[in-house]
Protein backbone atom coordinates (compact mmCIF):
# COMPACT_ATOMS: atom_id res chain seq x y z
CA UNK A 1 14.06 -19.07 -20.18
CA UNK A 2 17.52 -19.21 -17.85
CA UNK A 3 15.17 -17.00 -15.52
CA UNK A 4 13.03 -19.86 -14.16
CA UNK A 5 15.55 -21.07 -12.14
CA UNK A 6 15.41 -18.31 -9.68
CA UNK A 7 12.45 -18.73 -8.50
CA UNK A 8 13.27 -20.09 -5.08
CA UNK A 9 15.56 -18.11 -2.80
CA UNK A 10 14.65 -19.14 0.73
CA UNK A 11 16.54 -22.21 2.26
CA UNK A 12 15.86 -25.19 4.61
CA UNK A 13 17.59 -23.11 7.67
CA UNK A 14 15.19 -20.07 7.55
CA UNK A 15 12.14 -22.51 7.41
CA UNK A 16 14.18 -24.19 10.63
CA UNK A 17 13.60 -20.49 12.60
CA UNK A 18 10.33 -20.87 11.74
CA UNK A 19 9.87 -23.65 14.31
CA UNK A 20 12.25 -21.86 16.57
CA UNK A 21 9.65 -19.48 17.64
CA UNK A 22 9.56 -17.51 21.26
CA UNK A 23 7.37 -19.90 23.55
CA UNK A 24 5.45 -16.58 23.94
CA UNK A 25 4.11 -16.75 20.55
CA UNK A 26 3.71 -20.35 20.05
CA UNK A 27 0.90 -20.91 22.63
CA UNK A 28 -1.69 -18.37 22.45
CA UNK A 29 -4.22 -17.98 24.62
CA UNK A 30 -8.03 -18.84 22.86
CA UNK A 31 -8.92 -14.79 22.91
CA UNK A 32 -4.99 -13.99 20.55
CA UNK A 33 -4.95 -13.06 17.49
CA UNK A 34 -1.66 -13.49 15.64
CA UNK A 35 -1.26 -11.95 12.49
CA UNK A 36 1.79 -12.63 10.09
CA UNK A 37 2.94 -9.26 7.80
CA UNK A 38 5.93 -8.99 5.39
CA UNK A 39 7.42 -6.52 7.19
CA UNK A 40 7.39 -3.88 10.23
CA UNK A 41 5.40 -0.98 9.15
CA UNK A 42 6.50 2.20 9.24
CA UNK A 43 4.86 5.50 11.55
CA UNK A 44 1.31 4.61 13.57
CA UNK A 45 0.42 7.88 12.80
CA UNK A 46 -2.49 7.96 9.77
CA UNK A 47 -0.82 11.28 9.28
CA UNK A 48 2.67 10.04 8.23
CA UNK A 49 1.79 5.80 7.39
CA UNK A 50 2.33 5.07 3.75
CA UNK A 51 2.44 1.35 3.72
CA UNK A 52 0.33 -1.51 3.22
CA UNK A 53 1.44 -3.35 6.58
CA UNK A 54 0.76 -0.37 8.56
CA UNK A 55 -2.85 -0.12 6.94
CA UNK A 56 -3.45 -3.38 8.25
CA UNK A 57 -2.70 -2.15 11.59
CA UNK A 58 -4.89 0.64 11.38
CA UNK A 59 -7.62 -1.06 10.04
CA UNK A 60 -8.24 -2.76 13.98
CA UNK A 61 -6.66 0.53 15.59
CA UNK A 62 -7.86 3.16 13.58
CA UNK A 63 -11.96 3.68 12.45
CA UNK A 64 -11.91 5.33 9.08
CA UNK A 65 -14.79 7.73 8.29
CA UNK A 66 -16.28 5.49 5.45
CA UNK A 67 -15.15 1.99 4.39
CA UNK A 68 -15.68 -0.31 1.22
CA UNK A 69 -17.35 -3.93 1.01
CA UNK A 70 -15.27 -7.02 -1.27
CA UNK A 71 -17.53 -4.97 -3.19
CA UNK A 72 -16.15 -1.98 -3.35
CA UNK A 73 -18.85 -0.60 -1.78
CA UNK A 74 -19.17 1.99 0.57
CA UNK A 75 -20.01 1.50 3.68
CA UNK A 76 -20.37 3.49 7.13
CA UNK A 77 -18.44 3.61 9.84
CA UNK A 78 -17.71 6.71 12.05
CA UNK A 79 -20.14 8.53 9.49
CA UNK A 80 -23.08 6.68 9.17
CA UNK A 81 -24.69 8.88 6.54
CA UNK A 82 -23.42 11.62 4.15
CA UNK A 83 -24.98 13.95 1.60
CA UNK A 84 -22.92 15.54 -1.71
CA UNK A 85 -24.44 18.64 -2.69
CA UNK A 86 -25.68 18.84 -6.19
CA UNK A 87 -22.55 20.58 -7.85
CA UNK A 88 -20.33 18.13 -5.77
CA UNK A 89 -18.55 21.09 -4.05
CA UNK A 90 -19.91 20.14 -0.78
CA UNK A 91 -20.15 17.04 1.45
CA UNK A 92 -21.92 16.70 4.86
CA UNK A 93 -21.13 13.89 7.24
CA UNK A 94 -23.28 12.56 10.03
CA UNK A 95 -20.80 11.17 12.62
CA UNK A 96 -22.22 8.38 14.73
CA UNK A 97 -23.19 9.27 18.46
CA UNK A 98 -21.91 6.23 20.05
CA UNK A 99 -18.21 6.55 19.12
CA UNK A 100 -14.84 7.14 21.36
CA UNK A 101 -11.50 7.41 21.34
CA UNK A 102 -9.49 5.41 23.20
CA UNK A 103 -8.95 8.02 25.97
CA UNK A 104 -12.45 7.80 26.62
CA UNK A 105 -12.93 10.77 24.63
CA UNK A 106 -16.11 11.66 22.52
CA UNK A 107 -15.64 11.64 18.58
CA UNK A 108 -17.87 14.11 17.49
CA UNK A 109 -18.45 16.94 14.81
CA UNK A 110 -15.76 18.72 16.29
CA UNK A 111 -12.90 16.13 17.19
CA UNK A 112 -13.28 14.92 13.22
CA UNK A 113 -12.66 18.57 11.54
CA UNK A 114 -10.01 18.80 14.13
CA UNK A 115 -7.77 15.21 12.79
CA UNK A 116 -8.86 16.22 9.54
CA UNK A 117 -7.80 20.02 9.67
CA UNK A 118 -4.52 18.42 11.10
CA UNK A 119 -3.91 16.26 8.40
CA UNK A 120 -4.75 18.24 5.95
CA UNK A 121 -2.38 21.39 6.83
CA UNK A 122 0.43 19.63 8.63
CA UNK A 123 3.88 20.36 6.60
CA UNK A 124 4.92 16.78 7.43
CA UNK A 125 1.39 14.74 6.61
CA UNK A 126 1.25 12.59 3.52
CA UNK A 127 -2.53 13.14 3.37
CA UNK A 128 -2.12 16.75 2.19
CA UNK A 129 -2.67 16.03 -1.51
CA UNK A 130 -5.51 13.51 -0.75
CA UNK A 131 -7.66 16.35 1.19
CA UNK A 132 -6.26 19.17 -0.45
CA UNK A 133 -9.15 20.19 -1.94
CA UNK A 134 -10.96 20.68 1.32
CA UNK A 135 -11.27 24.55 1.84
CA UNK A 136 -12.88 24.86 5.10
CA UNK A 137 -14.42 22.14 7.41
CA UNK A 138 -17.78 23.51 8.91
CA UNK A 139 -19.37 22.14 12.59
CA UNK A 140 -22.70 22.30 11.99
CA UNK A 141 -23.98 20.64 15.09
CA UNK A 142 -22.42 18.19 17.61
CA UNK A 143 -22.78 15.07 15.05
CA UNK A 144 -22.85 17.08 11.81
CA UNK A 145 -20.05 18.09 9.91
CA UNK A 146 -19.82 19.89 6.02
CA UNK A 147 -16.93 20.22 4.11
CA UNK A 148 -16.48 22.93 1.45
CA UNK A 149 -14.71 22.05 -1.27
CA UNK A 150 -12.48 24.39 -3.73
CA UNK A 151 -13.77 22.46 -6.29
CA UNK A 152 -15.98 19.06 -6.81
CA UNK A 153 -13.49 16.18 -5.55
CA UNK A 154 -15.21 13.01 -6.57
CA UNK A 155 -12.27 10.76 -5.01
CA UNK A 156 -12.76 12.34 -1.62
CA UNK A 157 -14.93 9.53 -0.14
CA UNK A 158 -12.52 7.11 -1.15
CA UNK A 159 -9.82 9.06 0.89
CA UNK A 160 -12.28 9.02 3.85
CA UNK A 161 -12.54 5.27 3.38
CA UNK A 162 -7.70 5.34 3.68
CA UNK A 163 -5.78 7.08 6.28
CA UNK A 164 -7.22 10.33 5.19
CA UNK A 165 -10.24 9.22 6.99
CA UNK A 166 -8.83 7.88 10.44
CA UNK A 167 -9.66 10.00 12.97
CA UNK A 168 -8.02 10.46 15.49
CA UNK A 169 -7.32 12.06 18.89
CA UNK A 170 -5.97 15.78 17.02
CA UNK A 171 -5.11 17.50 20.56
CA UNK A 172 -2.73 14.99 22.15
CA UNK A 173 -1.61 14.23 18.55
CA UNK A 174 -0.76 18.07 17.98
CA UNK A 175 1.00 18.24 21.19
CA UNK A 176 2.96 15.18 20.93
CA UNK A 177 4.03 15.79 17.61
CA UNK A 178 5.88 13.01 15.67
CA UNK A 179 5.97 10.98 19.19
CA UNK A 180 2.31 10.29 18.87
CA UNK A 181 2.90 7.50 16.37
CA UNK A 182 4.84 5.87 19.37
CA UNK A 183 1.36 6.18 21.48
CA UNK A 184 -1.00 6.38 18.72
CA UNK A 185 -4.99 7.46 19.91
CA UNK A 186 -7.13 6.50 17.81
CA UNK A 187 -10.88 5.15 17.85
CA UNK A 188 -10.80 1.61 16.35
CA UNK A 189 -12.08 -1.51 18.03
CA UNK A 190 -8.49 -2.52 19.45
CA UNK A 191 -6.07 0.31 21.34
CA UNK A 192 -2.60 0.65 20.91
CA UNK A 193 -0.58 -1.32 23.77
CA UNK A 194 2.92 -1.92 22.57
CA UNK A 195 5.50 -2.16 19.96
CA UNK A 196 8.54 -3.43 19.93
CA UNK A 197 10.39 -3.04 16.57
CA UNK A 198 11.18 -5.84 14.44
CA UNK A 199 9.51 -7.90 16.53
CA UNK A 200 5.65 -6.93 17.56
CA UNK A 201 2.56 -4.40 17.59
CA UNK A 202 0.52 -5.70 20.35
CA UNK A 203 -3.51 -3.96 20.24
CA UNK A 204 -5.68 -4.45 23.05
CA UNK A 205 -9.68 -5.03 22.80
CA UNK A 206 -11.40 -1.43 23.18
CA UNK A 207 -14.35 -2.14 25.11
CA UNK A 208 -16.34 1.24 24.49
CA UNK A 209 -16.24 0.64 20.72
CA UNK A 210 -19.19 1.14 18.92
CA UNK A 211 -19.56 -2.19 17.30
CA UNK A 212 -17.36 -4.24 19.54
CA UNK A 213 -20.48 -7.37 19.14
CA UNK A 214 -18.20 -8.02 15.54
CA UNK A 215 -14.68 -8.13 17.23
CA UNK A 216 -13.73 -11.88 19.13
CA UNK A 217 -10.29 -11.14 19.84
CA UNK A 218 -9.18 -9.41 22.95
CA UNK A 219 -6.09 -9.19 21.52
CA UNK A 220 -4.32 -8.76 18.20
CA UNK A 221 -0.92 -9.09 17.57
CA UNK A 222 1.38 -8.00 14.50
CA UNK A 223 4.61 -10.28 13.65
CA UNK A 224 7.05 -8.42 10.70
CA UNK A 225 7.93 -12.25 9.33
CA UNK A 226 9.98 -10.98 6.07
CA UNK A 227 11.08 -14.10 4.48
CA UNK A 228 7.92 -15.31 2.94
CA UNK A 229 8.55 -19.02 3.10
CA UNK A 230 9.40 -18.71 7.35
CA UNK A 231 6.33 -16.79 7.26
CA UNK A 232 4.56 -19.66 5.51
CA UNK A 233 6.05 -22.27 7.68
CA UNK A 234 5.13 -20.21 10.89
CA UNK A 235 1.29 -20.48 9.99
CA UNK A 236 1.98 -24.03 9.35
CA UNK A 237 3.33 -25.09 12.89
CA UNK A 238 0.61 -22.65 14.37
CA UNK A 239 3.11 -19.93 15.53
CA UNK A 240 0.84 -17.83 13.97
CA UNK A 241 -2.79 -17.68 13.11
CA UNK A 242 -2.75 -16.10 9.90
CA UNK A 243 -0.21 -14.62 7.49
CA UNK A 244 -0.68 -12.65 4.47
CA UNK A 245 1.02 -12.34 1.03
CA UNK A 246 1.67 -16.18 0.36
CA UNK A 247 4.48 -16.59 -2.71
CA UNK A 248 2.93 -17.65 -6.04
CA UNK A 249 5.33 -20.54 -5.69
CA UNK A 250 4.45 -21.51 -2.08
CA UNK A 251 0.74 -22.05 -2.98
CA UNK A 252 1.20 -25.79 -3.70
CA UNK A 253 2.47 -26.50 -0.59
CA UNK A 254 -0.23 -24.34 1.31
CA UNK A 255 -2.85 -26.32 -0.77
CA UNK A 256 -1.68 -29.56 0.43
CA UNK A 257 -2.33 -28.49 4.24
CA UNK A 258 -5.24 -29.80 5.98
CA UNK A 259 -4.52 -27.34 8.58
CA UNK A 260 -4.73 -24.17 7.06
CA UNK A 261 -7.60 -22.18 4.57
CA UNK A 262 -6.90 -20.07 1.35
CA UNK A 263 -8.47 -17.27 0.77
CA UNK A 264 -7.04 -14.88 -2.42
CA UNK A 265 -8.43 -11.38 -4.66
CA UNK A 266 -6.89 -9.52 -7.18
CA UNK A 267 -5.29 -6.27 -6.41
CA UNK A 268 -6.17 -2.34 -7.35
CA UNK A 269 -2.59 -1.50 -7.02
CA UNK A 270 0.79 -1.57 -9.36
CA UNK A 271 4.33 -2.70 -9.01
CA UNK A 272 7.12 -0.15 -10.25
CA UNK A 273 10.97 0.52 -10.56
CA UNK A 274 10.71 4.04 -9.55
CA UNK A 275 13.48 6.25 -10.82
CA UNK A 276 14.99 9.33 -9.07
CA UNK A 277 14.63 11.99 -11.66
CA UNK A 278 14.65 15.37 -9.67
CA UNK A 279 14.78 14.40 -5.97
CA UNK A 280 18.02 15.54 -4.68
CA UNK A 281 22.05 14.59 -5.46
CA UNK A 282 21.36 11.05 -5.98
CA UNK A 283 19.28 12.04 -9.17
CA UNK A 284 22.25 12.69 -11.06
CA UNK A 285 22.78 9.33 -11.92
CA UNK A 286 22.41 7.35 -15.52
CA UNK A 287 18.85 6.64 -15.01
CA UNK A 288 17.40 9.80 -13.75
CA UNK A 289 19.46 12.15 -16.21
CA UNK A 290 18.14 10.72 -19.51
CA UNK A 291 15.23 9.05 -20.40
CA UNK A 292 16.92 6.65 -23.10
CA UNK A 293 18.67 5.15 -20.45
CA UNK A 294 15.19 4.66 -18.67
CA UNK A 295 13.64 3.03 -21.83
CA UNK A 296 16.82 1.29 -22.18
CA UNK A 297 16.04 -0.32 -18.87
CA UNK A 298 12.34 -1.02 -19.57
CA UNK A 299 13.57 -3.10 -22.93
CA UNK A 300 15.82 -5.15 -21.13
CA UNK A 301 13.36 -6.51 -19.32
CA UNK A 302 10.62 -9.70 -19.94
CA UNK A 303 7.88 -8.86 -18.13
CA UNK A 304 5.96 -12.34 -19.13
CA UNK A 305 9.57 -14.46 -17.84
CA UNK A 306 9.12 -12.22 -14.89
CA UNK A 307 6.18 -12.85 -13.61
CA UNK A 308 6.48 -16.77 -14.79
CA UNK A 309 10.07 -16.95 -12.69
CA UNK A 310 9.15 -15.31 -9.47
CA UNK A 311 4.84 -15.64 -9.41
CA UNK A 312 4.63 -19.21 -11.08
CA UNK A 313 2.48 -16.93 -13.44
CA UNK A 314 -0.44 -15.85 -11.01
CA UNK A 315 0.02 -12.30 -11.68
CA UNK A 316 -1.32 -9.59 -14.19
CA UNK A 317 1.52 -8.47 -16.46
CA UNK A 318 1.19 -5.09 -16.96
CA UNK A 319 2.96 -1.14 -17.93
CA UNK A 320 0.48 0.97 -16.35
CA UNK A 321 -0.84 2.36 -13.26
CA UNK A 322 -4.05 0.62 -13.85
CA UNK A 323 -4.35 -3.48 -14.45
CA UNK A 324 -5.28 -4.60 -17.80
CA UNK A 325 -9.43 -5.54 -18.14
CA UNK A 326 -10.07 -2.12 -15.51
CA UNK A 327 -12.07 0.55 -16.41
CA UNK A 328 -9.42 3.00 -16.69
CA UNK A 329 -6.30 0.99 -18.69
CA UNK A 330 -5.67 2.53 -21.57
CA UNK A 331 -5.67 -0.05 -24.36
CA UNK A 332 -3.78 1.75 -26.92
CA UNK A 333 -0.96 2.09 -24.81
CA UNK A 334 0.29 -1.66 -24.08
CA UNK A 335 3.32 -3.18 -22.69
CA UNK A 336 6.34 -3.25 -25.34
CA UNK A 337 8.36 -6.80 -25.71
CA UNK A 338 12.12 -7.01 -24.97
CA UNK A 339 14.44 -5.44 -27.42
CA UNK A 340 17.76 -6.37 -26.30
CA UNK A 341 19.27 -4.95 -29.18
CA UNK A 342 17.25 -1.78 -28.71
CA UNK A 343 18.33 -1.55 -24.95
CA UNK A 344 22.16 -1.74 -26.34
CA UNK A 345 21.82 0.76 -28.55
CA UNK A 346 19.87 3.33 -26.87
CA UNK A 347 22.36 3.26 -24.15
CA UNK A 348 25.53 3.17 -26.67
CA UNK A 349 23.00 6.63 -27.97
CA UNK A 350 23.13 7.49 -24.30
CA UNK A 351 27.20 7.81 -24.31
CA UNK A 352 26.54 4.84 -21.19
CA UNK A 353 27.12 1.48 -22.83
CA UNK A 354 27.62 0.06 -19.37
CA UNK A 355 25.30 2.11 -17.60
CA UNK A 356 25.67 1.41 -13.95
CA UNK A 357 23.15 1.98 -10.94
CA UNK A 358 21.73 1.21 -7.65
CA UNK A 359 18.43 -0.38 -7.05
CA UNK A 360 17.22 -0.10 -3.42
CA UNK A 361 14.77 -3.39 -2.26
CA UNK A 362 13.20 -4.33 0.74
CA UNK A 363 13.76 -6.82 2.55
CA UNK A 364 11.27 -8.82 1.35
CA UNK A 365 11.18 -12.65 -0.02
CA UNK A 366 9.43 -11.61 -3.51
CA UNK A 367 10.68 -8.43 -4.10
CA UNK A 368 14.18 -9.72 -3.45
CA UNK A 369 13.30 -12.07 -6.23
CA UNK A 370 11.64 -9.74 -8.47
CA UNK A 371 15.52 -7.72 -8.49
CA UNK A 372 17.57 -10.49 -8.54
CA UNK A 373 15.30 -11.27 -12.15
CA UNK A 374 15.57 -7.76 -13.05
CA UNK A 375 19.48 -7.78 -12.39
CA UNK A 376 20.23 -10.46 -14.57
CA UNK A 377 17.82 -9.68 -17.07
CA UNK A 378 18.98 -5.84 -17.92
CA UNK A 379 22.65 -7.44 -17.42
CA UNK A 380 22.27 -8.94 -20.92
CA UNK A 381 21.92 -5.11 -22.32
CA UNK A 382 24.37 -3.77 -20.66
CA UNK A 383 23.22 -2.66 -17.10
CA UNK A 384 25.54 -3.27 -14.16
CA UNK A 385 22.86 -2.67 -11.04
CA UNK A 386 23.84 -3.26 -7.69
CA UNK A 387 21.21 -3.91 -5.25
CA UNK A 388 20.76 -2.47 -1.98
CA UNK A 389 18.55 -4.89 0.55
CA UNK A 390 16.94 -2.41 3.27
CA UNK A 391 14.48 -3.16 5.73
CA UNK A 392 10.84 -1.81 4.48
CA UNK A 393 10.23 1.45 6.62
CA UNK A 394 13.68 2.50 5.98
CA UNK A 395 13.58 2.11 2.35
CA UNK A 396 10.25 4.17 2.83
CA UNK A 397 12.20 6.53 4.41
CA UNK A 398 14.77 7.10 2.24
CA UNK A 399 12.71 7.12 -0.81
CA UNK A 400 11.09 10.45 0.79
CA UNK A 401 14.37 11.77 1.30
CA UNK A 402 16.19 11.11 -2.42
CA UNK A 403 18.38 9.18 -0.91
CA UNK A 404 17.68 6.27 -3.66
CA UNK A 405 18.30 5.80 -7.95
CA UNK A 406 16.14 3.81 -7.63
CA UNK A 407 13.46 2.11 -5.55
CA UNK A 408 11.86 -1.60 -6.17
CA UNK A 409 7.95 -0.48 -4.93
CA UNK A 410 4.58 -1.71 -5.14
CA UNK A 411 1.38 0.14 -4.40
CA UNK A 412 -1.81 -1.50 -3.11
CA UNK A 413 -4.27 0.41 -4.79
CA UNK A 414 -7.10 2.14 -4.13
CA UNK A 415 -11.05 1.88 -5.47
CA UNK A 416 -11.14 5.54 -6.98
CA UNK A 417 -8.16 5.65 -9.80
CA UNK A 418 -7.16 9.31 -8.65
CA UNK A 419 -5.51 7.35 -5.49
CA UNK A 420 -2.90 5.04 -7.89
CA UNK A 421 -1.65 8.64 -9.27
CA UNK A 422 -2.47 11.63 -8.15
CA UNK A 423 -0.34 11.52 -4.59
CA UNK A 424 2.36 9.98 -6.92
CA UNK A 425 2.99 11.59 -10.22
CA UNK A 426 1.50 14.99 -9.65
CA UNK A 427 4.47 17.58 -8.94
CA UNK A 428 2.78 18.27 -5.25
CA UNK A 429 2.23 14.81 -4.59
CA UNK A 430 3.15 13.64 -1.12
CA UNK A 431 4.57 10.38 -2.32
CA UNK A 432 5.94 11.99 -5.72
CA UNK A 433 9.27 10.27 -4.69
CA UNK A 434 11.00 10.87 -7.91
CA UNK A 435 10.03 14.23 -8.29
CA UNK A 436 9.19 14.22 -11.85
CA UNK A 437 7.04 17.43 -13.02
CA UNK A 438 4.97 17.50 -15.95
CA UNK A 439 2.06 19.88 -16.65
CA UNK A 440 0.57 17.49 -18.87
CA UNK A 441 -0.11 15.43 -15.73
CA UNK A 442 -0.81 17.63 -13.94
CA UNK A 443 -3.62 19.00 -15.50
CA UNK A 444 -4.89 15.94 -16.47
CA UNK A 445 -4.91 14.39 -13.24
CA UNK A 446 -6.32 17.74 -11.45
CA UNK A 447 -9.43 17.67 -13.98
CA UNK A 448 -9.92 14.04 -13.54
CA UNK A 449 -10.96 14.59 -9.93
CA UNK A 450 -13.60 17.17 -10.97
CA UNK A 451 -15.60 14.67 -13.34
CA UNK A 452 -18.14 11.87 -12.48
CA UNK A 453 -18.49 10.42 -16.14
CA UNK A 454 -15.81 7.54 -16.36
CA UNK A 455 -15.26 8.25 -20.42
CA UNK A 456 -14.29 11.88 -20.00
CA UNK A 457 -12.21 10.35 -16.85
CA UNK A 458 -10.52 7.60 -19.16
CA UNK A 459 -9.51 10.02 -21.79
CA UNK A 460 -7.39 12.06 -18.87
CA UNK A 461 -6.02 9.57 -17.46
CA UNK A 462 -4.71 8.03 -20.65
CA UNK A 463 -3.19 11.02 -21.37
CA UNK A 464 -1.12 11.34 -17.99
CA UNK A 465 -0.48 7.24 -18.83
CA UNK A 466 1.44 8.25 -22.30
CA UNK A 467 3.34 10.93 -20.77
CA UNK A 468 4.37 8.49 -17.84
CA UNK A 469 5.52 5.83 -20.84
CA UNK A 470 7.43 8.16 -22.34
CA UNK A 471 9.72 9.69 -19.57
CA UNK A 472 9.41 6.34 -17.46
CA UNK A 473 9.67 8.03 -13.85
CA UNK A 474 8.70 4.87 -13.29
CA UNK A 475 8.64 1.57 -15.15
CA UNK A 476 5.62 -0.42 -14.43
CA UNK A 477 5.96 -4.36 -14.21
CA UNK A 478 2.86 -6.54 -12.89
CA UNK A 479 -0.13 -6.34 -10.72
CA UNK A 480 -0.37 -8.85 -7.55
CA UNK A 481 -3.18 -11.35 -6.65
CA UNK A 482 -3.70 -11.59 -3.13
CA UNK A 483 -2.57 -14.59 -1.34
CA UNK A 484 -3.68 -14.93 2.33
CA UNK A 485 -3.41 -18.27 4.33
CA UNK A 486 -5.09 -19.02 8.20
CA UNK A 487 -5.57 -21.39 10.74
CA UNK A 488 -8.58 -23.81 9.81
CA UNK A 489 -9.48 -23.25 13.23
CA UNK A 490 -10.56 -19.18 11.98
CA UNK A 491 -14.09 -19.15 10.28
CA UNK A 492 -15.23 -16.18 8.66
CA UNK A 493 -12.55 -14.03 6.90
CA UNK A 494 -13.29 -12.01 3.31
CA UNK A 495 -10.79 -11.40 1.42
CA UNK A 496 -10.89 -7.69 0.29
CA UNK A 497 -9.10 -6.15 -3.28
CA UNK A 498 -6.78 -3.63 -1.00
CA UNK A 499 -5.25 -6.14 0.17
CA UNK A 500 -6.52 -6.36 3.99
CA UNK A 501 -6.62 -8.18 6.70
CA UNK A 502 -9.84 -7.04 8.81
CA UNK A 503 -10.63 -8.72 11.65
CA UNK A 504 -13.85 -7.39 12.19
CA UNK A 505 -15.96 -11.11 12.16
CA UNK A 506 -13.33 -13.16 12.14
CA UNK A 507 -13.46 -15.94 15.03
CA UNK A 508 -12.77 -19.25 16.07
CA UNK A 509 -14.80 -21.88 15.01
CA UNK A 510 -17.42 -23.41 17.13
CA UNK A 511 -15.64 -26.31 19.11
């Protein structure tokens, strides 16, 4: 139980910066928003985001067409109403009258199918596989929209309720190309005013929004804080308003302050090691060229001790790409304990009895701490892994590129289960980062998206779970609980399953 030692990593000098703030941020103005995240996120483009910090910029910058209640209900937003058709192949969309971009232009019937058609038949958008089974998008009228499906796509308004559902400006996108996400238009309550890397994304109050009554800010600002416990101390001294992601092991001293509020949910999403099986040169290495080594790997490794030594124990242990106790965890298929002794000898099988590898973590507090664990851990098999510390958009970067063996991620989740796997283990997945292929899942997961009945959806997706345990493209560890801490001055914040921040209601209290 050596591992619960390392469960602190941050020292009394970073929580020292914390207090050494830019005057600039450490007395806001009554109508600032300041908003702690865990790192800079990457693109501002809906088109080309893929991570959970950048969602939470989007979600005041960028109206979606649908969103979801704490819930995980549906609920309108640039479509106020929509209509399946009774073999599911078709869905119409009435788009609100009222809404703009933040050009001043109208959002209409038309503007949507255009940011949709865009990203769904860019080359470079990661919403391709999420919309792919759009066939045509059909103006019907100025405010109606129907879209013809290849086949029925049950998941689809749950992609309208992501990125595949912010709409935004598709003719000055088109023409700027990969520059827009440096000027993003979009048609959110805030507009995009400024970003300087590292350091800030700055949105400004959008005064023709459509339901700007339930916004109190006229300004929001995003601070990349890494290094949880800075982040922590930074909400603390009031250097920011409100920070998300607290550290299992920080919530004591959270709880103890009379200045701030808790707030906390359980997420959809997973936590992997993803391994580079297929995805350029750097997949010729031990892990990604035989799956004994892989399984090697996954038995050196405690995933109780784990989540004891770096979450205190407030997470969900778990193998899959669903959390144990949801509706589509497959039950037969549970997490196996440590075999050290199995680990040796698979990789003594393997011809690698001192398999070496790189493991590629952002530069975050707890994920540094999850690798450190999972260093010294697979050590005692065998395993020499060296780990590479890169800030979070690069590492996102990379991953899309190969250039990784393998990649510490996690994955927010989604409310439909087709959006935890489809856009990452099916072979035309967008964020299929490995590059595994396997019919099996394939089919599986393609057929899943067709159904409505959650048995006959279960029984797929268990089967696309046992091929995933079995050639371990990636090795699942735990599922998160949302931590989120604020000013006690802020009333009225929900904390959501996906992991957001949404301002929308949130204000200062009543003085």
């Amino acid at each position: 139980m050596r591992f619960e030692t390392l469960r602190r990593f941050a020292t009394a000098s970073l929580i020292a910066l914390a207090f050494a703030a830019p005057a600039a941020h450490a007395q806001p103005a009554q109508n600032t928003l300041r908003i702690g995240l865990t790192a800079d996120p990457d693109a501002l483009d809906p088109m080309l985001g893929r991570t959970l910090v950048g969602r939470m910029v989007f979600s005041s910058m960028c109206d979606t067409l649908v969103d979801y209640n704490e819930k995980l209900e549906f609920v309108p937003r640039l479509a106020e109403s929509w209509q399946w058709a009774a073999n599911g192949k078709t869905l119409t969309l009435r788009i609100r009258a009222n809404a703009f971009f933040h050009d001043g232009s109208p959002v209409d019937a038309a503007a949507v199918k255009a940011s949709l058609d865009r990203a769904r038949s860019n080359p470079q958008s990661l919403r391709r596989s999420e919309l792919g089974p759009i066939a045509e998008t059909v103006v019907i009228d100025a405010q109606t929209l129907r879209l013809d499906l290849r086949s029925a796509f049950i998941p689809l308004l749950a992609q309208f309720a992501d990125r595949g559902g912010m709409i935004v400006n598709a003719k000055p996108a088109e023409a700027a190309g990969q520059e827009f996400a440096r000027n993003p238009i979009c048609a959110g309550p805030y507009r995009f005013a400024e970003r300087v890397a590292q350091d800030r994304i700055v949105l400004q109050r959008f005064d023709r929004h459509w339901e700007k009554d339930q916004y109190h800010f006229d300004r929001v600002v995003y601070l990349p804080i890494p290094d949880a416990t800075v982040r922590l101390a930074n909400v603390q001294a009031g250097s920011v308003d409100m920070i998300e992601r607290i550290l299992p092991t920080d919530l004591p001293n959270a709880r103890r302050d009379r200045r701030l509020k808790l707030a906390d949910a359980v997420e959809l999403g997973w936590n992997s090691i993803i391994i580079n099986t297929n995805n350029g040169a750097k997949a010729d290495n031990v892990l990604g060229k035989d799956k004994r080594v892989r399984e090697a790997l996954e038995l050196s490794l405690d995933r109780d001790i784990l989540n004891r030594a770096a979450h205190a124990g407030e997470f969900v242990v778990g193998n899959q790409p669903f959390a144990p106790g949801t509706p589509y965890y497959a039950k037969e298929l549970p997490p196996k304990p440590r075999n050290v002794a199995r680990a040796r000898e698979l990789l003594r099988e393997a011809g690698v009895p001192n398999a070496s590898f790189t493991l590629m973590v952002p530069n975050d507090t707890e994920r540094n701490a999850v690798a450190q664990i999972i260093q010294q851990m697979a050590r005692e098999a065998g395993f020499d892994i060296k780990l590479q510390v890169v800030d979070f958009a690069t590492s996102i970067a990379m991953s899309q590129k190969g250039d990784f063996e393998a990649y510490l991620l996690s994955w927010s989740g989604r409310v439909d289960p087709d959006g935890n796997v489809h856009t990452f283990f099916h072979s035309t997945g967008a964020q299929n980062d490995s590059k595994f292929v396997s019919p099996i899942i394939d089919n599986a997961l393609d057929k899943a998206r067709e159904l409505t009945d959650p048995g006959e959806r279960l029984k797929l997706y268990s089967a696309a779970t046992a091929v995933l345990l079995d050639e371990r493209p990636r090795i699942f560890t735990y599922h998160r609980k949302w931590f989120f801490a604020y000013s006690s001055r802020l009333s009225d914040f929900t904390a959501n399953p996906d992991g957001m921040i949404r301002v929308r209601g949130l204000r200062w209290n009543a003085q």
